[in-house]
PDB file of N, CA and C in Angstrom:
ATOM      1  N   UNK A   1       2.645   2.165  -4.520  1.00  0.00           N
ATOM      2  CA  UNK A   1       1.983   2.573  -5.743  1.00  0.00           C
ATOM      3  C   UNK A   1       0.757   3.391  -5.385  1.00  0.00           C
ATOM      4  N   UNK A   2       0.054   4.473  -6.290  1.00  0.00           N
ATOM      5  CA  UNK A   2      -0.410   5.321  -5.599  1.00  0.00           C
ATOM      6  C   UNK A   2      -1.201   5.719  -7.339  1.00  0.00           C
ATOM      7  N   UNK A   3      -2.194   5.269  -6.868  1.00  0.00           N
ATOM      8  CA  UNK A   3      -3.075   5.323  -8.122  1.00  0.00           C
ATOM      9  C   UNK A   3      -4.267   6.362  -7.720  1.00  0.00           C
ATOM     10  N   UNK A   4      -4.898   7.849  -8.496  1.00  0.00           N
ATOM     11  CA  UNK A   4      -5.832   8.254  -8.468  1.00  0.00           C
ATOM     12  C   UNK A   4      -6.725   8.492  -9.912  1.00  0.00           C
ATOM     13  N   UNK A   5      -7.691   8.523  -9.970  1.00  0.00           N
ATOM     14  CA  UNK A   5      -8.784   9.042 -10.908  1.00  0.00           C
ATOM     15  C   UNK A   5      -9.640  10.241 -11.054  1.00  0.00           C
ATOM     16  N   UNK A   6      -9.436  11.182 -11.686  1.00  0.00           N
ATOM     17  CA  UNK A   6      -9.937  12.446 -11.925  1.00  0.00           C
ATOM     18  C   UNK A   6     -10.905  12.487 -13.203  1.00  0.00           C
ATOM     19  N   UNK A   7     -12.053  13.386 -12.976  1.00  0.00           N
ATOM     20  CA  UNK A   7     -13.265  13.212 -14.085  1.00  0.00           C
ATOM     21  C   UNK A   7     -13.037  14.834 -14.404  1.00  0.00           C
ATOM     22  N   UNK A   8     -12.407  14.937 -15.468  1.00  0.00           N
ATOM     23  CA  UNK A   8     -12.565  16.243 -16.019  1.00  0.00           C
ATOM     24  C   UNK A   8     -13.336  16.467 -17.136  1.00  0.00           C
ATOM     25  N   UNK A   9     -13.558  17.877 -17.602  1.00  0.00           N
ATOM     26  CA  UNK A   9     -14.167  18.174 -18.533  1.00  0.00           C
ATOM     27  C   UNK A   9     -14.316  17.114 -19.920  1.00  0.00           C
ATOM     28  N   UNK A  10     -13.041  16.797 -20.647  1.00  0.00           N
ATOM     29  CA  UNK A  10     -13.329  16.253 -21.752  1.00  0.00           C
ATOM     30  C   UNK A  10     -12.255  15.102 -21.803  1.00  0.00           C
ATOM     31  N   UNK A  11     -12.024  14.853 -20.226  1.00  0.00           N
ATOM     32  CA  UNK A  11     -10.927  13.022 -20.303  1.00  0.00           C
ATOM     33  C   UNK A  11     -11.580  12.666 -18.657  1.00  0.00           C
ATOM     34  N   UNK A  12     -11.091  11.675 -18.721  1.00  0.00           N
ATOM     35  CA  UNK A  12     -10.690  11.281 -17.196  1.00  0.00           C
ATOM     36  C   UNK A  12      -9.169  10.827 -17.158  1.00  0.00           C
ATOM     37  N   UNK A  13      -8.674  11.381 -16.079  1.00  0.00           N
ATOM     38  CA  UNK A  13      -7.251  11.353 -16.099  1.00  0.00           C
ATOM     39  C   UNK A  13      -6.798  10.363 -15.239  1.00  0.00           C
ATOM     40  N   UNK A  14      -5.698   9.430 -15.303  1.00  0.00           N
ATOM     41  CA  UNK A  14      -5.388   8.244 -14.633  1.00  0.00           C
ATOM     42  C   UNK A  14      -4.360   8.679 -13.936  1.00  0.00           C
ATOM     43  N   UNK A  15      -3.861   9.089 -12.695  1.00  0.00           N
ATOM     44  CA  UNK A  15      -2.557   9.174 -12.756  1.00  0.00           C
ATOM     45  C   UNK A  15      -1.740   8.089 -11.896  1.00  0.00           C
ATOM     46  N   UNK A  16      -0.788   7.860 -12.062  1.00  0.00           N
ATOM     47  CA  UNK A  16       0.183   6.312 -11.705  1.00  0.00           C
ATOM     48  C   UNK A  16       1.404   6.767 -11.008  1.00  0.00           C
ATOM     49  N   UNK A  17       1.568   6.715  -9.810  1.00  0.00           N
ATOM     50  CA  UNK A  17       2.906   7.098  -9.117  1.00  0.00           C
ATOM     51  C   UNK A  17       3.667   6.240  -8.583  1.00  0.00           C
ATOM     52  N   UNK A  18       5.046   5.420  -8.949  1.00  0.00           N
ATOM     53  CA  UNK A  18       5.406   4.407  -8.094  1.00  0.00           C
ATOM     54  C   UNK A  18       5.433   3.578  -9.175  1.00  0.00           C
ATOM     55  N   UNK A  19       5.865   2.583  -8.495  1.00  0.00           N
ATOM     56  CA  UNK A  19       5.975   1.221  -9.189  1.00  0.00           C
ATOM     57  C   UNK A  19       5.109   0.337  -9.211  1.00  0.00           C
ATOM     58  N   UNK A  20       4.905  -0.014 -10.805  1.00  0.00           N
ATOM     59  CA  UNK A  20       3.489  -0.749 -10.852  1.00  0.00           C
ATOM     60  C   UNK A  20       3.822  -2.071 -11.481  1.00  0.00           C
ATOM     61  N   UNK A  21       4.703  -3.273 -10.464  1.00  0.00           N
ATOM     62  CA  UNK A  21       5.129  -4.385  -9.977  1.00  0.00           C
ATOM     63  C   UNK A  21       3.916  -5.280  -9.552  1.00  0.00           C
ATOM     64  N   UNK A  22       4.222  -6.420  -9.566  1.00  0.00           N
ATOM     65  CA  UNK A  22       3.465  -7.701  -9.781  1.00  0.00           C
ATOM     66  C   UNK A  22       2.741  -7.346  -8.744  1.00  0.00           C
ATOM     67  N   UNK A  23       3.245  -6.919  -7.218  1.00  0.00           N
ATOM     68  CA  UNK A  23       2.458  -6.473  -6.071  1.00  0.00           C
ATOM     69  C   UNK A  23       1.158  -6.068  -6.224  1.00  0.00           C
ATOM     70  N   UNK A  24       1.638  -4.810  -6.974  1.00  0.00           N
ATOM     71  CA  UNK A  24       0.613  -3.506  -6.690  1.00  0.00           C
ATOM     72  C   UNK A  24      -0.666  -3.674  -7.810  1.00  0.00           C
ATOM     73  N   UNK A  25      -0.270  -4.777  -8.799  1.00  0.00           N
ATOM     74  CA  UNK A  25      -1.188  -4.642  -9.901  1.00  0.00           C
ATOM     75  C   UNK A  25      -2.474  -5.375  -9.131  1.00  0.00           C
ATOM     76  N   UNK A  26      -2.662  -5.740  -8.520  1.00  0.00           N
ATOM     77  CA  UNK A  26      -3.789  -6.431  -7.664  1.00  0.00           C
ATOM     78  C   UNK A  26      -4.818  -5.297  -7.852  1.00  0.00           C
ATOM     79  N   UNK A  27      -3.977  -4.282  -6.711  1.00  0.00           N
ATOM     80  CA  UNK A  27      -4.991  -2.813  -5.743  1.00  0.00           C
ATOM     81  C   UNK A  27      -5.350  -2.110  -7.069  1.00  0.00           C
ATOM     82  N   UNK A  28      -4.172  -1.881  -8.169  1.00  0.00           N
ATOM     83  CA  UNK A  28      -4.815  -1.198  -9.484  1.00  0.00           C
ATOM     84  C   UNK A  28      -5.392  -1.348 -10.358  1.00  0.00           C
ATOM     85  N   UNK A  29      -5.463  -2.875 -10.201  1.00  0.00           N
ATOM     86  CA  UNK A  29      -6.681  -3.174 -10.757  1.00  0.00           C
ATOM     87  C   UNK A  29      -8.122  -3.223 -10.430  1.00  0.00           C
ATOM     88  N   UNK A  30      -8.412  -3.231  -9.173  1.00  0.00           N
ATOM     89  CA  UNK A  30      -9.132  -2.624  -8.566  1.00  0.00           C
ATOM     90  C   UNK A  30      -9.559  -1.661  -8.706  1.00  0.00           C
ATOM     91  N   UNK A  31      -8.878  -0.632  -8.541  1.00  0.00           N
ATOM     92  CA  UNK A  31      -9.060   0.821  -8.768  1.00  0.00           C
ATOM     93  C   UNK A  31      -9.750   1.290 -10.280  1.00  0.00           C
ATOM     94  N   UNK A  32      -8.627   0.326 -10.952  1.00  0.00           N
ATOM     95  CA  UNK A  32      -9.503   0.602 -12.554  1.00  0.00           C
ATOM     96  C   UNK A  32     -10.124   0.224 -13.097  1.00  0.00           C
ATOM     97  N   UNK A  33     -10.777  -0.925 -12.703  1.00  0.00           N
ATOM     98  CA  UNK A  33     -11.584  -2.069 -12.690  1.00  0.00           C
ATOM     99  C   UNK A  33     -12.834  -1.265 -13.456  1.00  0.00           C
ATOM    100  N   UNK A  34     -13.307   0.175 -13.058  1.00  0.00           N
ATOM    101  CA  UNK A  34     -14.822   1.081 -13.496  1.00  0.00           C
ATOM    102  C   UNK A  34     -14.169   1.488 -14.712  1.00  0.00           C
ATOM    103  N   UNK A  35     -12.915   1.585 -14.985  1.00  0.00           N
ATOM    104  CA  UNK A  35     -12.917   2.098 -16.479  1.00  0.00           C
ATOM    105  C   UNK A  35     -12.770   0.810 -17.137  1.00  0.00           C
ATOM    106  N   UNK A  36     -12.235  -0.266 -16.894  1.00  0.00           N
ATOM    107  CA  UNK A  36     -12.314  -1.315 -17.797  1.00  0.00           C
ATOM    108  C   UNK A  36     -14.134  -1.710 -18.254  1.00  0.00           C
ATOM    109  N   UNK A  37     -14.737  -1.533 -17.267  1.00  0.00           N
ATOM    110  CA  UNK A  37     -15.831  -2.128 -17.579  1.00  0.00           C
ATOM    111  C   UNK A  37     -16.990  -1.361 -18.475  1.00  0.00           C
ATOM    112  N   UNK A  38     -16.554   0.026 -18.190  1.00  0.00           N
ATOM    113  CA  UNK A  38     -17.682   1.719 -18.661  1.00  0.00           C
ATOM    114  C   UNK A  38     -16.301   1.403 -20.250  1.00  0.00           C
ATOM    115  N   UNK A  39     -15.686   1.773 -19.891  1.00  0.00           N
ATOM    116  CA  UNK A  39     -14.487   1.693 -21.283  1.00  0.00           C
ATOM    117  C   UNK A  39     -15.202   2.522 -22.251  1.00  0.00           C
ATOM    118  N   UNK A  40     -14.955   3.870 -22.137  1.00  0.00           N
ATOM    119  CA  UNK A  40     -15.717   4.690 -22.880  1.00  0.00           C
ATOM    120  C   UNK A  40     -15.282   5.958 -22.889  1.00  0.00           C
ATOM    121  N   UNK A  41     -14.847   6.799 -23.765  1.00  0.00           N
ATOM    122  CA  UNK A  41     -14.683   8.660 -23.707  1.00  0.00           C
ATOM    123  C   UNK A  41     -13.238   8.137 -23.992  1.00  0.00           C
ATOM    124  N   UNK A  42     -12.571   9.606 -23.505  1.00  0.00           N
ATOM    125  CA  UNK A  42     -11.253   9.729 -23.604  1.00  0.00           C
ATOM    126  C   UNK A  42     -10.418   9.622 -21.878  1.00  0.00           C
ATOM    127  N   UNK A  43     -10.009   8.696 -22.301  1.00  0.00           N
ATOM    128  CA  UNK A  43      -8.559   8.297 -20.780  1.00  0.00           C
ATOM    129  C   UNK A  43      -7.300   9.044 -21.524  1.00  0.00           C
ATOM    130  N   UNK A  44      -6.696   9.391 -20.398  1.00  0.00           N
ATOM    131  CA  UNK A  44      -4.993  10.216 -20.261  1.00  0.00           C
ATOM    132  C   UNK A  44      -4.893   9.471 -19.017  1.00  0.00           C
ATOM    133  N   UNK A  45      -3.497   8.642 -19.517  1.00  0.00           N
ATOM    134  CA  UNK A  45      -2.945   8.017 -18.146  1.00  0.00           C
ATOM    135  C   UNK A  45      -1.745   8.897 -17.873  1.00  0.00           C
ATOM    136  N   UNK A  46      -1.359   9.671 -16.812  1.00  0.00           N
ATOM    137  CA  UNK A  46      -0.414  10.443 -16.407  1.00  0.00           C
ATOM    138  C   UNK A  46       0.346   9.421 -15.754  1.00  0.00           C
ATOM    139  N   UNK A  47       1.771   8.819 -16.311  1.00  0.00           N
ATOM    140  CA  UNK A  47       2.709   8.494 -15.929  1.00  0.00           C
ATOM    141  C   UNK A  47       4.063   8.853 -15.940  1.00  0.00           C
ATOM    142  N   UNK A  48       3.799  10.450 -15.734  1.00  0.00           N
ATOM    143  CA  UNK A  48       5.325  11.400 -14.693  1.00  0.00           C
ATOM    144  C   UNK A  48       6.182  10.336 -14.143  1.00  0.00           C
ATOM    145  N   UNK A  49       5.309  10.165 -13.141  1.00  0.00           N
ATOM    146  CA  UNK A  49       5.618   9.694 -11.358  1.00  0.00           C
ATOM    147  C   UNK A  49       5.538   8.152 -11.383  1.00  0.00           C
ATOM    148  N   UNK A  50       5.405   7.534 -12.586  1.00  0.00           N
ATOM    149  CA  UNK A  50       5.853   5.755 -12.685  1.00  0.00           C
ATOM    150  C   UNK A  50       7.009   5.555 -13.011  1.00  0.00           C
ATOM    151  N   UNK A  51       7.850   4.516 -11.952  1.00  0.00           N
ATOM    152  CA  UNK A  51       8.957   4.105 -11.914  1.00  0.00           C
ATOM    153  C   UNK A  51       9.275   3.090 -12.431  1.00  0.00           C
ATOM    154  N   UNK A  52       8.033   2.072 -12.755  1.00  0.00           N
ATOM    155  CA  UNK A  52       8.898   1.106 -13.268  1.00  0.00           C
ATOM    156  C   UNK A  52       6.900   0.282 -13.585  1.00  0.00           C
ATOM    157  N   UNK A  53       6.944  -0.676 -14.959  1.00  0.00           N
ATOM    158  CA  UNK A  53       5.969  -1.742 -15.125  1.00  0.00           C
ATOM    159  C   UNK A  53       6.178  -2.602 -14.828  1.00  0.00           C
ATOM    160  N   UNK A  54       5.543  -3.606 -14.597  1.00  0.00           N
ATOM    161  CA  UNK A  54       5.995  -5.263 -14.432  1.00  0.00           C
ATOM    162  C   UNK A  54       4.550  -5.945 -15.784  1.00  0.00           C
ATOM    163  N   UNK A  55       5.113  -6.730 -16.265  1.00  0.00           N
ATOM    164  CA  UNK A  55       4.359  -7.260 -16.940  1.00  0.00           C
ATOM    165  C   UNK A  55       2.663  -7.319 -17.045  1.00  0.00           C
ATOM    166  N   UNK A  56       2.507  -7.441 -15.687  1.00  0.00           N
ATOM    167  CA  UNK A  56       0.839  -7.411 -15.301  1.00  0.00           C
ATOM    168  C   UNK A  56       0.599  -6.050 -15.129  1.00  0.00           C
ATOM    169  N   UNK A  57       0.861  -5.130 -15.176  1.00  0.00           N
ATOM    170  CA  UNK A  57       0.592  -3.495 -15.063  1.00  0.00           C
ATOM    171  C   UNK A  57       0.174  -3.217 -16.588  1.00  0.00           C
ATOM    172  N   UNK A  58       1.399  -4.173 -17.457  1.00  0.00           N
ATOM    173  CA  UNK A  58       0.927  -3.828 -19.014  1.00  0.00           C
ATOM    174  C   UNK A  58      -0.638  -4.307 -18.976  1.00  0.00           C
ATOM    175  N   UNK A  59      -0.489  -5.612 -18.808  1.00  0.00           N
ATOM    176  CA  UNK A  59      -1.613  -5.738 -18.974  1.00  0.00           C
ATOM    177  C   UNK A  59      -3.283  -5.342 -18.490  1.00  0.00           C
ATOM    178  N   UNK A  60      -2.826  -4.562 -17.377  1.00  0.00           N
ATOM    179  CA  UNK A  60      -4.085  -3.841 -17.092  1.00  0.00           C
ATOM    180  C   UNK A  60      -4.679  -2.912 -18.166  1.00  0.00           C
ATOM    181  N   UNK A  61      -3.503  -2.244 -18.719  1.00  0.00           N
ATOM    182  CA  UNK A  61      -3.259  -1.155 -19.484  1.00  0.00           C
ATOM    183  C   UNK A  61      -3.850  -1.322 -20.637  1.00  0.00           C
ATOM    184  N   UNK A  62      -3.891  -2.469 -21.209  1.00  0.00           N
ATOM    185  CA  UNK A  62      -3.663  -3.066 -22.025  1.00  0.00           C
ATOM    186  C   UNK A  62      -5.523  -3.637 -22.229  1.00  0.00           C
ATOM    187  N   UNK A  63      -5.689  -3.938 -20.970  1.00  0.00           N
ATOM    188  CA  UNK A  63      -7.234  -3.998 -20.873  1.00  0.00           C
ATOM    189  C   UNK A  63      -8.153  -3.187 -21.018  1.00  0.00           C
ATOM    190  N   UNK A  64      -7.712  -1.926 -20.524  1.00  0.00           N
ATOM    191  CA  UNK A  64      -8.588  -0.663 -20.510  1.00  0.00           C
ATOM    192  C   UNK A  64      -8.495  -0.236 -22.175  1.00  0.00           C
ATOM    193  N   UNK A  65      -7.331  -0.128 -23.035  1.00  0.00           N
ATOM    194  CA  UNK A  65      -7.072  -0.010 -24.004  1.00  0.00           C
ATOM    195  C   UNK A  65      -8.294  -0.476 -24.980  1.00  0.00           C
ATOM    196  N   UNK A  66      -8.367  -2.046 -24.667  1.00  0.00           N
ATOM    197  CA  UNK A  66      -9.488  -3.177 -25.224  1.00  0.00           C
ATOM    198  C   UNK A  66     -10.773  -2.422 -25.460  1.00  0.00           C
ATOM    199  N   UNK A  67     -10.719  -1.820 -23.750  1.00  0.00           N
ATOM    200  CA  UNK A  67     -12.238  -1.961 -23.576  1.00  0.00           C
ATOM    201  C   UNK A  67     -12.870  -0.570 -24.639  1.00  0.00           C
ATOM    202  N   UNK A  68     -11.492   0.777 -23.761  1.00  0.00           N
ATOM    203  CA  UNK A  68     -12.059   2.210 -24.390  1.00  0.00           C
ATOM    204  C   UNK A  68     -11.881   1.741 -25.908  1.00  0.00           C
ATOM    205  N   UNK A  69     -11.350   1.389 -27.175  1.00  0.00           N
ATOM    206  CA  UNK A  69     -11.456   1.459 -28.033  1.00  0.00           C
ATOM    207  C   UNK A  69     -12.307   0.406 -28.699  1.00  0.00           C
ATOM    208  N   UNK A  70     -13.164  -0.507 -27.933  1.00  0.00           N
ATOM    209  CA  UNK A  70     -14.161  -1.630 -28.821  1.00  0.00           C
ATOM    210  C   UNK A  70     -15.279  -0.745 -28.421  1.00  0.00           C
ATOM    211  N   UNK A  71     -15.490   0.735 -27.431  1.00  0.00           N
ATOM    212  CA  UNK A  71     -16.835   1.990 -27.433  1.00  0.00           C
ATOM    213  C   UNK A  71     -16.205   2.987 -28.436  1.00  0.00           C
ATOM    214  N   UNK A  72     -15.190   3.363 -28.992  1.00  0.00           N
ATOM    215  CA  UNK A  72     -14.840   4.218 -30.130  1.00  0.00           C
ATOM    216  C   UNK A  72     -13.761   5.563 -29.249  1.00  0.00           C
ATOM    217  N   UNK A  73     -13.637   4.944 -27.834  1.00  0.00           N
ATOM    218  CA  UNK A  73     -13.044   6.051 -27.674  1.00  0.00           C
ATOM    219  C   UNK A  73     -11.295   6.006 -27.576  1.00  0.00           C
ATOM    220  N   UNK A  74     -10.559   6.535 -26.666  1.00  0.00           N
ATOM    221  CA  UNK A  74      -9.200   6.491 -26.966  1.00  0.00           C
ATOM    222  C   UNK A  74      -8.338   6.835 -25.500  1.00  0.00           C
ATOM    223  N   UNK A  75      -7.435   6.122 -25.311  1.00  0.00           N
ATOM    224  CA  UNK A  75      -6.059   6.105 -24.384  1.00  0.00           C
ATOM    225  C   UNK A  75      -5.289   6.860 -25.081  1.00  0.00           C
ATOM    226  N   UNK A  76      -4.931   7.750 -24.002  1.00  0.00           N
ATOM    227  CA  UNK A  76      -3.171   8.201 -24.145  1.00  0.00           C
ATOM    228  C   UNK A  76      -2.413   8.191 -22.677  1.00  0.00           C
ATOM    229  N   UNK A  77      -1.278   7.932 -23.231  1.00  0.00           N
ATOM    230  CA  UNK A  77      -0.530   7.717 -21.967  1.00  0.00           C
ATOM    231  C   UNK A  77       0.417   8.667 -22.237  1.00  0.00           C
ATOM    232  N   UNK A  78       0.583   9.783 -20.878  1.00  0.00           N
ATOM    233  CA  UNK A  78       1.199  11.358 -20.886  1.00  0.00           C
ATOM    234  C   UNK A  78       2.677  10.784 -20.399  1.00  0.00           C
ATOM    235  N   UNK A  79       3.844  12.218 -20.302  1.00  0.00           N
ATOM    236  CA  UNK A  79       4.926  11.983 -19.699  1.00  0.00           C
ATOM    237  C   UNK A  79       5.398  10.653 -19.297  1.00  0.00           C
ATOM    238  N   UNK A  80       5.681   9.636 -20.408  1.00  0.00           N
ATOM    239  CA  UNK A  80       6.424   8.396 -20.059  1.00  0.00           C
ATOM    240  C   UNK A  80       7.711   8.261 -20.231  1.00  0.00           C
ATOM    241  N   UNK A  81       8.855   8.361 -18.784  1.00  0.00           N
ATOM    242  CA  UNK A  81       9.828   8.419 -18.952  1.00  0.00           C
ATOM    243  C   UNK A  81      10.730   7.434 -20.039  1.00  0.00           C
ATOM    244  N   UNK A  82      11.949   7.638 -19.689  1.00  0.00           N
ATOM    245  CA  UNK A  82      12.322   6.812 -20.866  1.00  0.00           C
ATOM    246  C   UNK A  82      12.577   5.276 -20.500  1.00  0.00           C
ATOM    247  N   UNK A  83      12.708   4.513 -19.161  1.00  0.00           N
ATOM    248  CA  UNK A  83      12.786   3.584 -18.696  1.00  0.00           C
ATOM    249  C   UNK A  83      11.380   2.654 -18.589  1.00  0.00           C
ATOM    250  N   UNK A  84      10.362   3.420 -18.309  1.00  0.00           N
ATOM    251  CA  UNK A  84       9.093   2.926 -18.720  1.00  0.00           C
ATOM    252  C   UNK A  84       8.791   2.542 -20.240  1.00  0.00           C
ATOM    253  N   UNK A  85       9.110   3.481 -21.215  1.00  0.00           N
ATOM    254  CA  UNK A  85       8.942   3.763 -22.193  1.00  0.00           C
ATOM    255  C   UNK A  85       9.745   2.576 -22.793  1.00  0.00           C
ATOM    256  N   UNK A  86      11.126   2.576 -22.369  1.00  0.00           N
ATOM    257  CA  UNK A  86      11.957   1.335 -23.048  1.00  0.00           C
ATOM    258  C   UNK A  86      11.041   0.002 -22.794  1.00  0.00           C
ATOM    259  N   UNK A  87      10.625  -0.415 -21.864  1.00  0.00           N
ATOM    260  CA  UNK A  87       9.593  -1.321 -21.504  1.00  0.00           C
ATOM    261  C   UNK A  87       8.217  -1.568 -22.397  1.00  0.00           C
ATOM    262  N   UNK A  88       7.872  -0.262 -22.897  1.00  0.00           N
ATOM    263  CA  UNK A  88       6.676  -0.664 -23.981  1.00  0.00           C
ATOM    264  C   UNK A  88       7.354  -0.762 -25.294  1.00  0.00           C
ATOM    265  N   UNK A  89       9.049  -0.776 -25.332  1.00  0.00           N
ATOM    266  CA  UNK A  89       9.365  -0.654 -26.716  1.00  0.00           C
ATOM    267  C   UNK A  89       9.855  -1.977 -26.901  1.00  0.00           C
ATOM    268  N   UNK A  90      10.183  -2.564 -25.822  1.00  0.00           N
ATOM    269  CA  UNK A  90      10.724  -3.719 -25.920  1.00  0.00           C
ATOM    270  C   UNK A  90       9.175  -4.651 -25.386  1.00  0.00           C
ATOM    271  N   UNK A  91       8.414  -4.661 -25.424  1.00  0.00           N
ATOM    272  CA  UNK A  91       7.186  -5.641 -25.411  1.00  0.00           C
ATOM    273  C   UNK A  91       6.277  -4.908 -26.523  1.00  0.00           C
ATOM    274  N   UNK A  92       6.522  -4.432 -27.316  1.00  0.00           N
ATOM    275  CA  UNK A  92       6.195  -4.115 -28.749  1.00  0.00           C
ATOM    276  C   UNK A  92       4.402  -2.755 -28.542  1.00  0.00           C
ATOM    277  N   UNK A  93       4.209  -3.000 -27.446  1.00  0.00           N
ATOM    278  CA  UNK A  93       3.177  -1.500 -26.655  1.00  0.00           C
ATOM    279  C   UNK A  93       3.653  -0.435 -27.070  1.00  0.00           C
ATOM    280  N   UNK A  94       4.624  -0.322 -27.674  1.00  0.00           N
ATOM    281  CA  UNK A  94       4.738   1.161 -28.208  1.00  0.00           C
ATOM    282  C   UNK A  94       3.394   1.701 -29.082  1.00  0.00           C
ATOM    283  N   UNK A  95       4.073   0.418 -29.949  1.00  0.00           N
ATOM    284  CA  UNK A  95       2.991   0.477 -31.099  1.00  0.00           C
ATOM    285  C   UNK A  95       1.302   0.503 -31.360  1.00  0.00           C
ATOM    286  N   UNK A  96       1.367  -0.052 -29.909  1.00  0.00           N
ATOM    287  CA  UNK A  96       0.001   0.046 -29.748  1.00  0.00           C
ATOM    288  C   UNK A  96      -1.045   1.350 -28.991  1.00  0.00           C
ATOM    289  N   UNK A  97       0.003   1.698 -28.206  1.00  0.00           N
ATOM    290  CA  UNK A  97      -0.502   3.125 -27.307  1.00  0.00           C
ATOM    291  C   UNK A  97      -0.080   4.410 -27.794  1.00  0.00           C
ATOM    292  N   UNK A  98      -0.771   5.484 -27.693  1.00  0.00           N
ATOM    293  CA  UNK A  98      -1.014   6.635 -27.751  1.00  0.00           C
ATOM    294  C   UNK A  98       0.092   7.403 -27.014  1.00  0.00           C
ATOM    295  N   UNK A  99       1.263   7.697 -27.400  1.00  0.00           N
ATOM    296  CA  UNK A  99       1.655   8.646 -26.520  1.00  0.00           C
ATOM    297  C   UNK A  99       2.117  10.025 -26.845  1.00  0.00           C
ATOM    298  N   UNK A 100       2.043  11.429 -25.476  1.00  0.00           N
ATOM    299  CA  UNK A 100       2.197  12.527 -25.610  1.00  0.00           C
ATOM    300  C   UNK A 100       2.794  12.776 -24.335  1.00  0.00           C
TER     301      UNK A 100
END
């Protein structure tokens, strides 16, 4: 799994490559640990290059979600294939996330 963070002009961009399995949610949470806590502006999570969630990946997701929208700002989650995607449709995250 292969997680980076980019500070652009008017988002910070998440991007997620790999499979983000019970393993890996440890290190990515880690990693995202500064946006859960700042939880503020606009996040774009780029998930092209994600192969697969595991339950605790939602819920990271799911945290940052918490945090950026109790400061007024907003998640979207980009290019989510359709196997990922079946995964937030069937744990009802569709409904809750932003997607483009």
């Amino acid at each position: 799994m292969k997680t980076t963070i980019e500070q652009l002009e008017d988002c910070t961009l998440v991007t997620l490559e790999g499979e983000l399995n019970t393993a890996a949610s440890a290190e990515v949470n880690t990693i995202l640990a500064p946006l859960i806590e700042n939880g503020s502006g606009r996040i774009v999570i780029e998930c092209k290059d994600l192969t697969y969630i595991a339950s605790s990946g939602l819920r990271i997701l799911l945290s940052i979600l918490k945090s950026v929208k109790t400061n007024g700002g907003k998640v979207t989650l980009r290019n989510v294939n359709d196997n990922v995607k079946k995964i937030f449709s069937l744990t009802g995250f569709v409904k809750i996330f932003d997607f483009e």
